[in-house]
C-alpha atoms as a PDB file:
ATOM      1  CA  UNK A   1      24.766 -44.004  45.021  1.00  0.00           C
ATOM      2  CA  UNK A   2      22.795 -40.837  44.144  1.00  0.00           C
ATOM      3  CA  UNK A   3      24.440 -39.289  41.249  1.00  0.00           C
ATOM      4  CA  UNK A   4      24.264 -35.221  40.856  1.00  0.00           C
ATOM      5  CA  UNK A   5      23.055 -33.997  37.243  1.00  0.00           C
ATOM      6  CA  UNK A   6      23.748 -30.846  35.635  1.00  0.00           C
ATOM      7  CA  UNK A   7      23.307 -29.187  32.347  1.00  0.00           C
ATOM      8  CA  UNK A   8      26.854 -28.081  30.451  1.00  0.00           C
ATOM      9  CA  UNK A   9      27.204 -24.280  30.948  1.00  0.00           C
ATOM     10  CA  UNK A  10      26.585 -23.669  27.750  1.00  0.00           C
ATOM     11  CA  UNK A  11      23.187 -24.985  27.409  1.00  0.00           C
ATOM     12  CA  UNK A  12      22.637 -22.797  30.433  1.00  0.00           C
ATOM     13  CA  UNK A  13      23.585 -20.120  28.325  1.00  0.00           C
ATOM     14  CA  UNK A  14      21.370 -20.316  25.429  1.00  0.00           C
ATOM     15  CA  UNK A  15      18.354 -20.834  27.717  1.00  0.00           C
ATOM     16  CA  UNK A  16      18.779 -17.729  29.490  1.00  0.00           C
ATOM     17  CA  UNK A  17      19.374 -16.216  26.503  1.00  0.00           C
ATOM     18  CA  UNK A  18      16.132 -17.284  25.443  1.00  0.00           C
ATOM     19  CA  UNK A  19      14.644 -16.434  28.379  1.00  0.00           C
ATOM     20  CA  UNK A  20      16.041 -12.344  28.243  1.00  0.00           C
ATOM     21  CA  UNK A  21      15.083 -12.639  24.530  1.00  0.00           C
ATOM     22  CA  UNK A  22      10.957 -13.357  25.640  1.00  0.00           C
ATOM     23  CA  UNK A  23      10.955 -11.048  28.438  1.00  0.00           C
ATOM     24  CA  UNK A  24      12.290  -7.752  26.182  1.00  0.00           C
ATOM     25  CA  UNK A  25       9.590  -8.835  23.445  1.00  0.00           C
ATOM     26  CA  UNK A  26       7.443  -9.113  26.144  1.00  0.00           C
ATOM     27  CA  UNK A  27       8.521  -5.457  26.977  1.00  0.00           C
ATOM     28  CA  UNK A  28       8.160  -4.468  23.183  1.00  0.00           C
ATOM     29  CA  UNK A  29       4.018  -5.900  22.999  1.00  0.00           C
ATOM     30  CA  UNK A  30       3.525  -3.906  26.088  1.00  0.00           C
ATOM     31  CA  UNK A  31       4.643  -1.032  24.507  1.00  0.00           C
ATOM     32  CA  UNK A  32       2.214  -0.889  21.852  1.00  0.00           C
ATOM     33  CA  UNK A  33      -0.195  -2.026  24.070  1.00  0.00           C
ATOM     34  CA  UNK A  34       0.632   1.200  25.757  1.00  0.00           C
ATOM     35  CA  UNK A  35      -0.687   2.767  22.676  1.00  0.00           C
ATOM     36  CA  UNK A  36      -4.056   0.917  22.399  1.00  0.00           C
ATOM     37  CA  UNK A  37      -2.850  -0.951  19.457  1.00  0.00           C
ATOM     38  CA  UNK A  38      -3.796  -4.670  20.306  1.00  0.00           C
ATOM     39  CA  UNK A  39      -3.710  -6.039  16.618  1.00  0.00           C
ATOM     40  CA  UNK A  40      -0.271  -7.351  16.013  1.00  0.00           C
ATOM     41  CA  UNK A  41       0.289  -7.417  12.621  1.00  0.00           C
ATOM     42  CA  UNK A  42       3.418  -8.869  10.686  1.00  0.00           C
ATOM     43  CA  UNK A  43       5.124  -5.785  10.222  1.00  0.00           C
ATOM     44  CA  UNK A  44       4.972  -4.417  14.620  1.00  0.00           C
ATOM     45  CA  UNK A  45       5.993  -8.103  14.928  1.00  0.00           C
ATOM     46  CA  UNK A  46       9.276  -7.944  13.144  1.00  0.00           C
ATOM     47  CA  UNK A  47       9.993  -4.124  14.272  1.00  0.00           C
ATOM     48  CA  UNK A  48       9.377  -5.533  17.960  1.00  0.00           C
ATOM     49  CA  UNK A  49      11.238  -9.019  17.619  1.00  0.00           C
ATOM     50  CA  UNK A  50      14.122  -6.984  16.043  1.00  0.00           C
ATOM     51  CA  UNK A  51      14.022  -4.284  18.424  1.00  0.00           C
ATOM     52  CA  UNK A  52      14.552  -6.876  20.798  1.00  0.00           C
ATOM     53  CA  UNK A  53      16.911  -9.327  19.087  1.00  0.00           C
ATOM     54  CA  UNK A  54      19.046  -6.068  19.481  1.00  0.00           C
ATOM     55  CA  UNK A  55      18.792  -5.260  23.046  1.00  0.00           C
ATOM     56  CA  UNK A  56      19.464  -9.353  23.901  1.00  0.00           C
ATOM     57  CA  UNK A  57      22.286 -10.114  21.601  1.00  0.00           C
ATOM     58  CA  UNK A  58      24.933  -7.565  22.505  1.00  0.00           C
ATOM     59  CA  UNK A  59      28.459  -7.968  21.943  1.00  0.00           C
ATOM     60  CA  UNK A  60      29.036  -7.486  25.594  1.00  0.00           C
ATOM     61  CA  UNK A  61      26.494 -10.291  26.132  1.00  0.00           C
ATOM     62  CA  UNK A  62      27.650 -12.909  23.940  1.00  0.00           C
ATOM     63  CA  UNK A  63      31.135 -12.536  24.295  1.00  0.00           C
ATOM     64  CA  UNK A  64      30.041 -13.206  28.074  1.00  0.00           C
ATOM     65  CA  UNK A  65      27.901 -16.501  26.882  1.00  0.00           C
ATOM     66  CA  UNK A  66      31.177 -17.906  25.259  1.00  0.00           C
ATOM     67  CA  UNK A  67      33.406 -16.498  28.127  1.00  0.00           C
ATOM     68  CA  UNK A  68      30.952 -18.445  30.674  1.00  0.00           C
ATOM     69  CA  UNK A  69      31.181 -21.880  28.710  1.00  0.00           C
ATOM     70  CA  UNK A  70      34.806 -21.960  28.557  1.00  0.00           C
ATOM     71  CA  UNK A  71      35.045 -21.405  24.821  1.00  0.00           C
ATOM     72  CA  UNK A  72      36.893 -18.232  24.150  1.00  0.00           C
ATOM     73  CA  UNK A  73      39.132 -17.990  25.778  1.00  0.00           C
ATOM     74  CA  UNK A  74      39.205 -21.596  25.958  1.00  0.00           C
ATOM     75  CA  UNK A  75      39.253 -22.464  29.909  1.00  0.00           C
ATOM     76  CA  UNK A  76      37.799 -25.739  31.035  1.00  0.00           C
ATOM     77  CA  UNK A  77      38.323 -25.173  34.205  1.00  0.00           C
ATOM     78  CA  UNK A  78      35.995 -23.146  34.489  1.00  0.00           C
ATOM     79  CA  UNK A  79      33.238 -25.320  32.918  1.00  0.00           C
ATOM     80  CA  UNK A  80      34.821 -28.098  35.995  1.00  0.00           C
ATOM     81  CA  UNK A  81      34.394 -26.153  38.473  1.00  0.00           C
ATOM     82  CA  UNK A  82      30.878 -25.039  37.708  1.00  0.00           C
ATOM     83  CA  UNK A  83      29.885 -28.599  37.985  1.00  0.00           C
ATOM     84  CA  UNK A  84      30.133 -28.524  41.393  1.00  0.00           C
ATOM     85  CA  UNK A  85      27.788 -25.912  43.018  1.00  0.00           C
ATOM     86  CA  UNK A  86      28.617 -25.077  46.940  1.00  0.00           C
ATOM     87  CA  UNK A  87      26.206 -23.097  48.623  1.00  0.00           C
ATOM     88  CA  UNK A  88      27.733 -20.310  50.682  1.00  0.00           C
ATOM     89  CA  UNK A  89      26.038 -17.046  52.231  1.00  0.00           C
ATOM     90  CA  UNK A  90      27.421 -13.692  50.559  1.00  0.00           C
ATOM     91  CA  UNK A  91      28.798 -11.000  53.094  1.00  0.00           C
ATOM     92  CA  UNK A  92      27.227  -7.946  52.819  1.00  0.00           C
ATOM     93  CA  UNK A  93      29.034  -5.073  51.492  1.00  0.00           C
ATOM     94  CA  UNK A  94      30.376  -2.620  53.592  1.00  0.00           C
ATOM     95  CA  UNK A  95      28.754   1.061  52.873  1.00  0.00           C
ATOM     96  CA  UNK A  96      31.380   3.594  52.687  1.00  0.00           C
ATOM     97  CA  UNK A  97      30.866   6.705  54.940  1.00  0.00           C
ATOM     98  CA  UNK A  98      30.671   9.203  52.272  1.00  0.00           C
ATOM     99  CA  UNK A  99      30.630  13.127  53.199  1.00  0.00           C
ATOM    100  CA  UNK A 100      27.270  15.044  52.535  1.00  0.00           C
ATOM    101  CA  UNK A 101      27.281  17.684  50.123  1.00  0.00           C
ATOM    102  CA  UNK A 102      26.349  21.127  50.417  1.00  0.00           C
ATOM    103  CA  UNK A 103      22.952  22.123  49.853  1.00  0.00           C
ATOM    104  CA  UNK A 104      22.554  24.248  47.125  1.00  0.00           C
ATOM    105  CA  UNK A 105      19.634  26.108  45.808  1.00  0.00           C
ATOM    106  CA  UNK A 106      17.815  25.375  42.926  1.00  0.00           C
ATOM    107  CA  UNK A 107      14.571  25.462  40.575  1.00  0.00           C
ATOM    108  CA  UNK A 108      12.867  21.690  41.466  1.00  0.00           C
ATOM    109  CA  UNK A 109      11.910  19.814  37.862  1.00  0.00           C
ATOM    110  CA  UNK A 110      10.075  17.050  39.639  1.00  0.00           C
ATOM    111  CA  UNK A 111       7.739  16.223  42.295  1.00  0.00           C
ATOM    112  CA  UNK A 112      10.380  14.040  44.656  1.00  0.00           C
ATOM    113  CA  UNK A 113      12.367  17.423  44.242  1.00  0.00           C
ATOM    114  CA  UNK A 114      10.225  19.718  45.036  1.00  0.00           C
ATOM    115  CA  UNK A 115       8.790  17.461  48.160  1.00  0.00           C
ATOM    116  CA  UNK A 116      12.744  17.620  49.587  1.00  0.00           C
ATOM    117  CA  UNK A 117      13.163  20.978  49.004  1.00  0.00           C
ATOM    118  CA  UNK A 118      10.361  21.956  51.060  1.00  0.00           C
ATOM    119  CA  UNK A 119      11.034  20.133  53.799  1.00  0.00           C
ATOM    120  CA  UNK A 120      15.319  20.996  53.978  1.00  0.00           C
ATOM    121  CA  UNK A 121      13.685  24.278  54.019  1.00  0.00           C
ATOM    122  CA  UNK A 122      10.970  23.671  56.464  1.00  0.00           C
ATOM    123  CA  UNK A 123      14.206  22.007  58.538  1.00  0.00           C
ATOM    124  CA  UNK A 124      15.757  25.269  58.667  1.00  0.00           C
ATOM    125  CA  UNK A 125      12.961  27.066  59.406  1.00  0.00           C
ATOM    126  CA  UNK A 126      11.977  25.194  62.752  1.00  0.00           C
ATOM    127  CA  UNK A 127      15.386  25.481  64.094  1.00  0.00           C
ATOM    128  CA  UNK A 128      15.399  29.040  63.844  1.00  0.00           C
ATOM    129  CA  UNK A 129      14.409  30.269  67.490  1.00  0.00           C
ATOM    130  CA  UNK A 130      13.881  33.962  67.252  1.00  0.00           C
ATOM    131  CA  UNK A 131      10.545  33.978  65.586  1.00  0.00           C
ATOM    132  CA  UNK A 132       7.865  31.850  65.104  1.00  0.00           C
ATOM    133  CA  UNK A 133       8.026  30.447  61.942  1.00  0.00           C
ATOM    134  CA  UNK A 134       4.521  28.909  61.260  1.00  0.00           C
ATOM    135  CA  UNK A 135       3.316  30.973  58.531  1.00  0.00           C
ATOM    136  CA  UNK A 136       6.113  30.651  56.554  1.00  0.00           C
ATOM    137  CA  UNK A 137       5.768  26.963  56.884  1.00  0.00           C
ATOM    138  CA  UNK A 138       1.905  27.292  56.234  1.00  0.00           C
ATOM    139  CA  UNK A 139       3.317  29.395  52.943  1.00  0.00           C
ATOM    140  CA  UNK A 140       5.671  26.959  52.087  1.00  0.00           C
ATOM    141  CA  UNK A 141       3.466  23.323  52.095  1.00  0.00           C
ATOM    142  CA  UNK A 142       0.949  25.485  49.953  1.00  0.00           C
ATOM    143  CA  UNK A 143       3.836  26.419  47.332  1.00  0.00           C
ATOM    144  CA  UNK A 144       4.787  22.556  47.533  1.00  0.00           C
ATOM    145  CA  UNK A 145       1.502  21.356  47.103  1.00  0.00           C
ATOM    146  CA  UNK A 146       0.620  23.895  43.754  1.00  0.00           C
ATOM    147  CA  UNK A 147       4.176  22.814  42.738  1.00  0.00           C
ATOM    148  CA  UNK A 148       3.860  19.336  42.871  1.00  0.00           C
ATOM    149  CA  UNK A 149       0.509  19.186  40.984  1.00  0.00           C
ATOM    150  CA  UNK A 150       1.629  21.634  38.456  1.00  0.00           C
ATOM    151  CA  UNK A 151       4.156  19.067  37.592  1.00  0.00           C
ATOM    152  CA  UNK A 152       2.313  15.841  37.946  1.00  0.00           C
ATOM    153  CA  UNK A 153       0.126  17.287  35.200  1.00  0.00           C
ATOM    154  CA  UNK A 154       2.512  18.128  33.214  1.00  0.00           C
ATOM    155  CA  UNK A 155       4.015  14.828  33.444  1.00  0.00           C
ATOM    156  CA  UNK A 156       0.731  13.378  32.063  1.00  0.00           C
ATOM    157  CA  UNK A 157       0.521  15.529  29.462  1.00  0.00           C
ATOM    158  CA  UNK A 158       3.676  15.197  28.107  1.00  0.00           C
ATOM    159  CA  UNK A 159       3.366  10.861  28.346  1.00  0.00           C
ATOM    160  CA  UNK A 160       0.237  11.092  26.674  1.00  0.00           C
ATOM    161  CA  UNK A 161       1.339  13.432  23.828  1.00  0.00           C
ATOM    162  CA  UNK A 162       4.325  11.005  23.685  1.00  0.00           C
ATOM    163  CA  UNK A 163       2.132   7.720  23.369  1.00  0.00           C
ATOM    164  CA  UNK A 164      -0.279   9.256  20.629  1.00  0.00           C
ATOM    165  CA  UNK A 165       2.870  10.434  18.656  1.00  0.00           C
ATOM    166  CA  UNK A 166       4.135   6.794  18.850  1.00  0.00           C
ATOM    167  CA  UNK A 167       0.928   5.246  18.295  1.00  0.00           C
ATOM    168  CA  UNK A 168       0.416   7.669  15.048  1.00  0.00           C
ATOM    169  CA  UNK A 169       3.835   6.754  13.833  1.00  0.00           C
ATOM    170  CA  UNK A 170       2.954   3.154  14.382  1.00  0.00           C
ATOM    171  CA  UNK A 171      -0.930   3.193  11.874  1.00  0.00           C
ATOM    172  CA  UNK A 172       0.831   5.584   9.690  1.00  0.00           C
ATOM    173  CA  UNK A 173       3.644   3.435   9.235  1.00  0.00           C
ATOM    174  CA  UNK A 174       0.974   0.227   8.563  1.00  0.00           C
ATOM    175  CA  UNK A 175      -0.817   2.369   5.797  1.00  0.00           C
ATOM    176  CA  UNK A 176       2.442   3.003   4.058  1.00  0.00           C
ATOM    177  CA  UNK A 177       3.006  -0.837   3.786  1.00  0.00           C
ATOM    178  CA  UNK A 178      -0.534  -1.769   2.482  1.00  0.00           C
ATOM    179  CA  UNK A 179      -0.265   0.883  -0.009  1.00  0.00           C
ATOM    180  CA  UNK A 180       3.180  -0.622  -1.166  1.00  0.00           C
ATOM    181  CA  UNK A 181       1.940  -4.536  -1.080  1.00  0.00           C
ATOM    182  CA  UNK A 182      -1.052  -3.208  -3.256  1.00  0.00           C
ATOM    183  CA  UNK A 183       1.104  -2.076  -5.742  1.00  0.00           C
ATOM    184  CA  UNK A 184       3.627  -4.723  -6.184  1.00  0.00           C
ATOM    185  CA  UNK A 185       0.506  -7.123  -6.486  1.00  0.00           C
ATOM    186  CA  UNK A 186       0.866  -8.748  -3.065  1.00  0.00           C
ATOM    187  CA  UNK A 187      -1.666 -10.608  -0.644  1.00  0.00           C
ATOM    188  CA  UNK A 188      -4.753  -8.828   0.545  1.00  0.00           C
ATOM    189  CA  UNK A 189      -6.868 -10.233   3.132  1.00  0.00           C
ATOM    190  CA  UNK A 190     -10.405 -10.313   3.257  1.00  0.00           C
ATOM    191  CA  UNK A 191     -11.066  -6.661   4.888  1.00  0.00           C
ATOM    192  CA  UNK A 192      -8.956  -5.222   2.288  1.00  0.00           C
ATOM    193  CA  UNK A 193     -10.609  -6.760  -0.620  1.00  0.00           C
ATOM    194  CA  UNK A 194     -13.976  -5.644   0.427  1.00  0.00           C
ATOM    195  CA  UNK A 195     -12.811  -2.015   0.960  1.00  0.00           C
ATOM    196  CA  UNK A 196     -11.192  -2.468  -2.470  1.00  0.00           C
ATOM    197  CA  UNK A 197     -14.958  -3.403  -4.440  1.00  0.00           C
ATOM    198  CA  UNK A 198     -16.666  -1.053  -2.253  1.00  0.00           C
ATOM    199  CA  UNK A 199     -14.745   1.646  -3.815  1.00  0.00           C
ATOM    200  CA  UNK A 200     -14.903   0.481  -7.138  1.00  0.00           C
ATOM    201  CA  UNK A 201     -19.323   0.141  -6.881  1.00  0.00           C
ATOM    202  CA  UNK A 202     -18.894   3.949  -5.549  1.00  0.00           C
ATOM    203  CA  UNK A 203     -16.788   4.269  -8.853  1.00  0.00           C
ATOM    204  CA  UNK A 204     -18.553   3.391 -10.966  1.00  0.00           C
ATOM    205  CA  UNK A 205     -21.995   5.026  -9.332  1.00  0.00           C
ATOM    206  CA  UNK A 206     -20.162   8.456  -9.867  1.00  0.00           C
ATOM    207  CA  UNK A 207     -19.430   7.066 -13.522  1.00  0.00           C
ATOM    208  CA  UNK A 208     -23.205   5.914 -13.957  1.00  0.00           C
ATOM    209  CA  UNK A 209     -24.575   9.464 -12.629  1.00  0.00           C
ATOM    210  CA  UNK A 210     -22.321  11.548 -14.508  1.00  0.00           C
ATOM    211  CA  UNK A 211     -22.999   9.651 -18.032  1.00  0.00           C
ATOM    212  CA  UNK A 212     -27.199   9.701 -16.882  1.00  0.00           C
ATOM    213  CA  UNK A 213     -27.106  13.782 -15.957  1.00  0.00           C
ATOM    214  CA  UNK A 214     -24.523  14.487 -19.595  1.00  0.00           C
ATOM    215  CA  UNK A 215     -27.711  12.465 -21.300  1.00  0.00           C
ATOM    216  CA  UNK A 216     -29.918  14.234 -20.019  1.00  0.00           C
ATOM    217  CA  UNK A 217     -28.467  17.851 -21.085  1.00  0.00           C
ATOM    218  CA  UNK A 218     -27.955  16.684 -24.439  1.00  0.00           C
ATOM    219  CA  UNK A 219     -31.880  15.485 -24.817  1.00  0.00           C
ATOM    220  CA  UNK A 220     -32.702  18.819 -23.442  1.00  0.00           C
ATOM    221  CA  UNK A 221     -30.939  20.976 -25.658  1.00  0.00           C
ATOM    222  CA  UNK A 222     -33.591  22.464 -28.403  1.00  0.00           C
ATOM    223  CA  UNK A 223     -32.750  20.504 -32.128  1.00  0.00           C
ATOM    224  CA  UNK A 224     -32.882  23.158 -35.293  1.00  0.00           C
ATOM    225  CA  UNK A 225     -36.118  23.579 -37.379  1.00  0.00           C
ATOM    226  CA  UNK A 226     -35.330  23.572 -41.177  1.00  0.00           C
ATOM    227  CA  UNK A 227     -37.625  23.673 -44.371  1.00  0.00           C
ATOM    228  CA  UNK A 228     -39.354  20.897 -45.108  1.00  0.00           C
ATOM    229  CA  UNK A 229     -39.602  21.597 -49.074  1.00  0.00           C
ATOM    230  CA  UNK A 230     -35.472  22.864 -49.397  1.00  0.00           C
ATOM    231  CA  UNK A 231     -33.900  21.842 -45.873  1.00  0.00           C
ATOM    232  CA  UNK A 232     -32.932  24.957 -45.204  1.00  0.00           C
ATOM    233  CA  UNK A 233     -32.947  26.767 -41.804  1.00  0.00           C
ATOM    234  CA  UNK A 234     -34.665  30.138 -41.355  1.00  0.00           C
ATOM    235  CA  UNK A 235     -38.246  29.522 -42.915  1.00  0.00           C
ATOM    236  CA  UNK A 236     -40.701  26.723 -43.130  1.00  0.00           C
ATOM    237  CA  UNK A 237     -42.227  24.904 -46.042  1.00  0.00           C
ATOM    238  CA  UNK A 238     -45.194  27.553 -46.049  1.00  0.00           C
ATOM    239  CA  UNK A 239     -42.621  30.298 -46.592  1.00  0.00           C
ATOM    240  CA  UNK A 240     -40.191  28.572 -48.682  1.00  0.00           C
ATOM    241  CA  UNK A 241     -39.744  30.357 -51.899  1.00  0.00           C
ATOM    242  CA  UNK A 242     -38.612  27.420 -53.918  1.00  0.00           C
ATOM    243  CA  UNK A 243     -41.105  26.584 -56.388  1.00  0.00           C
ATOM    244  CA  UNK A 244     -41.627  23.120 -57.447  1.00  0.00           C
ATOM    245  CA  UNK A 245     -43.107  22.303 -60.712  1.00  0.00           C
ATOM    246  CA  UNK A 246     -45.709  20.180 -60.593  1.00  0.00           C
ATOM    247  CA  UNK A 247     -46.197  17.279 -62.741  1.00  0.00           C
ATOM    248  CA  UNK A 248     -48.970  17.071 -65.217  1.00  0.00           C
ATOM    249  CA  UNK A 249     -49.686  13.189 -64.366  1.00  0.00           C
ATOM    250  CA  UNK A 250     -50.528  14.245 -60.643  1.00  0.00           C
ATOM    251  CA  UNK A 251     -54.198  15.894 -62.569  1.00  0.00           C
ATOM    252  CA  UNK A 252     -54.862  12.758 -64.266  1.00  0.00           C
END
């Protein structure tokens, strides 16, 4: 007797919630990877694991996950008749006929629409029988062409403006956070403690120099002369006019 085994729905569920879960962080790493940033730190890891805890979990999603596992509404059935799996071919749908539109005129904002523009035009042009219409056709695949590269370029420039505006956002955003960990005394790794004594040697250089070179202008600055017989300033000991009596015992 060969015996067919299943998981319960629900199990199903949380795997392939798991499984969206990893591909749309998957999506979120290529992102920054996108914008040369290959060191994930802790803080693009939570911003990208939230970002894409969000786009998984939905309400529309899990009230799906609970709707497939016959929990609310409660419906075992269901969960029964998922146990047995029958293989059946799907019909293809039939494609409604639907009327084309009207062409209409208009300024092209992309390459795609600028390449069917010129050739509903060129269309037009070749069915025309009264002239010859090959310059205008020469005219018009040269007005494509300088269109279409005028707006591939642009296209570039504008994704690469994006992605340094986003990356930029993204080191500025990881400064901000290692300023605030330094201050509220948090961990540093080894990087950031060298930068840290590096800048306190420089420091204290620029302390060192600054006491050497206010030394220095002190020793340099002339002292005052003054007397040596009164200590006054203004004269010397050979011009003093102080007299000092002289003892008689100095004769003896």
């Amino acid at each position: 007797m060969v015996m067919k085994a299943t998981t319960p729905p629900i199990s199903r569920d949380i795997v392939r919630r798991i499984r969206l879960l990893r591909s749309a962080y998957g999506r979120q790493i290529e992102h920054l990877i996108r914008y040369s940033i290959t060191h994930i730190s802790k803080t693009e890891f939570f911003n990208a694991f939230y970002a894409a805890f969000k786009a998984t979990f939905t309400e529309s999603n899990i009230r799906g996950g609970f709707k497939g596992a016959g929990l609310a509404p409660f419906n075992p059935e269901n969960v029964i008749s998922k146990l047995d799996v029958q293989l059946r071919t799907p019909t293809p749908p039939e494609e409604a006929a639907k009327p084309s539109a009207p062409w209409t005129s208009k300024t092209p904002t992309t390459a795609i629409e600028a390449q069917s523009q010129s050739e509903y035009l060129e269309r037009r042009i070749r069915r025309h029988k009264s002239s010859s219409p090959e310059s205008i056709i020469e005219a018009l695949k040269s007005s494509t062409k300088a269109t279409k590269a005028a707006l591939h370029q642009l296209a570039l420039v504008e994704a690469r403006l994006k992605n340094l505006e986003e990356a930029n956002r993204i080191l500025s955003r990881r400064r901000r956070a290692k300023k605030t960990r330094l201050q509220k005394g948090g961990t540093m790794t080894v990087e950031e403690v060298s930068q840290v004594i590096d800048q306190m040697d420089v420091d204290t250089q620029v302390v060192a120099e600054s006491s050497r070179s206010g030394g220095r202008r002190r020793s340099v600055r002339p002292g005052v002369r003054r007397c040596g017989v009164c200590g006054e300033t203004g004269h010397n000991a050979r011009t003093c006019k102080v007299d000092i009596p002289a003892s008689g015992d100095e004769y003896r």
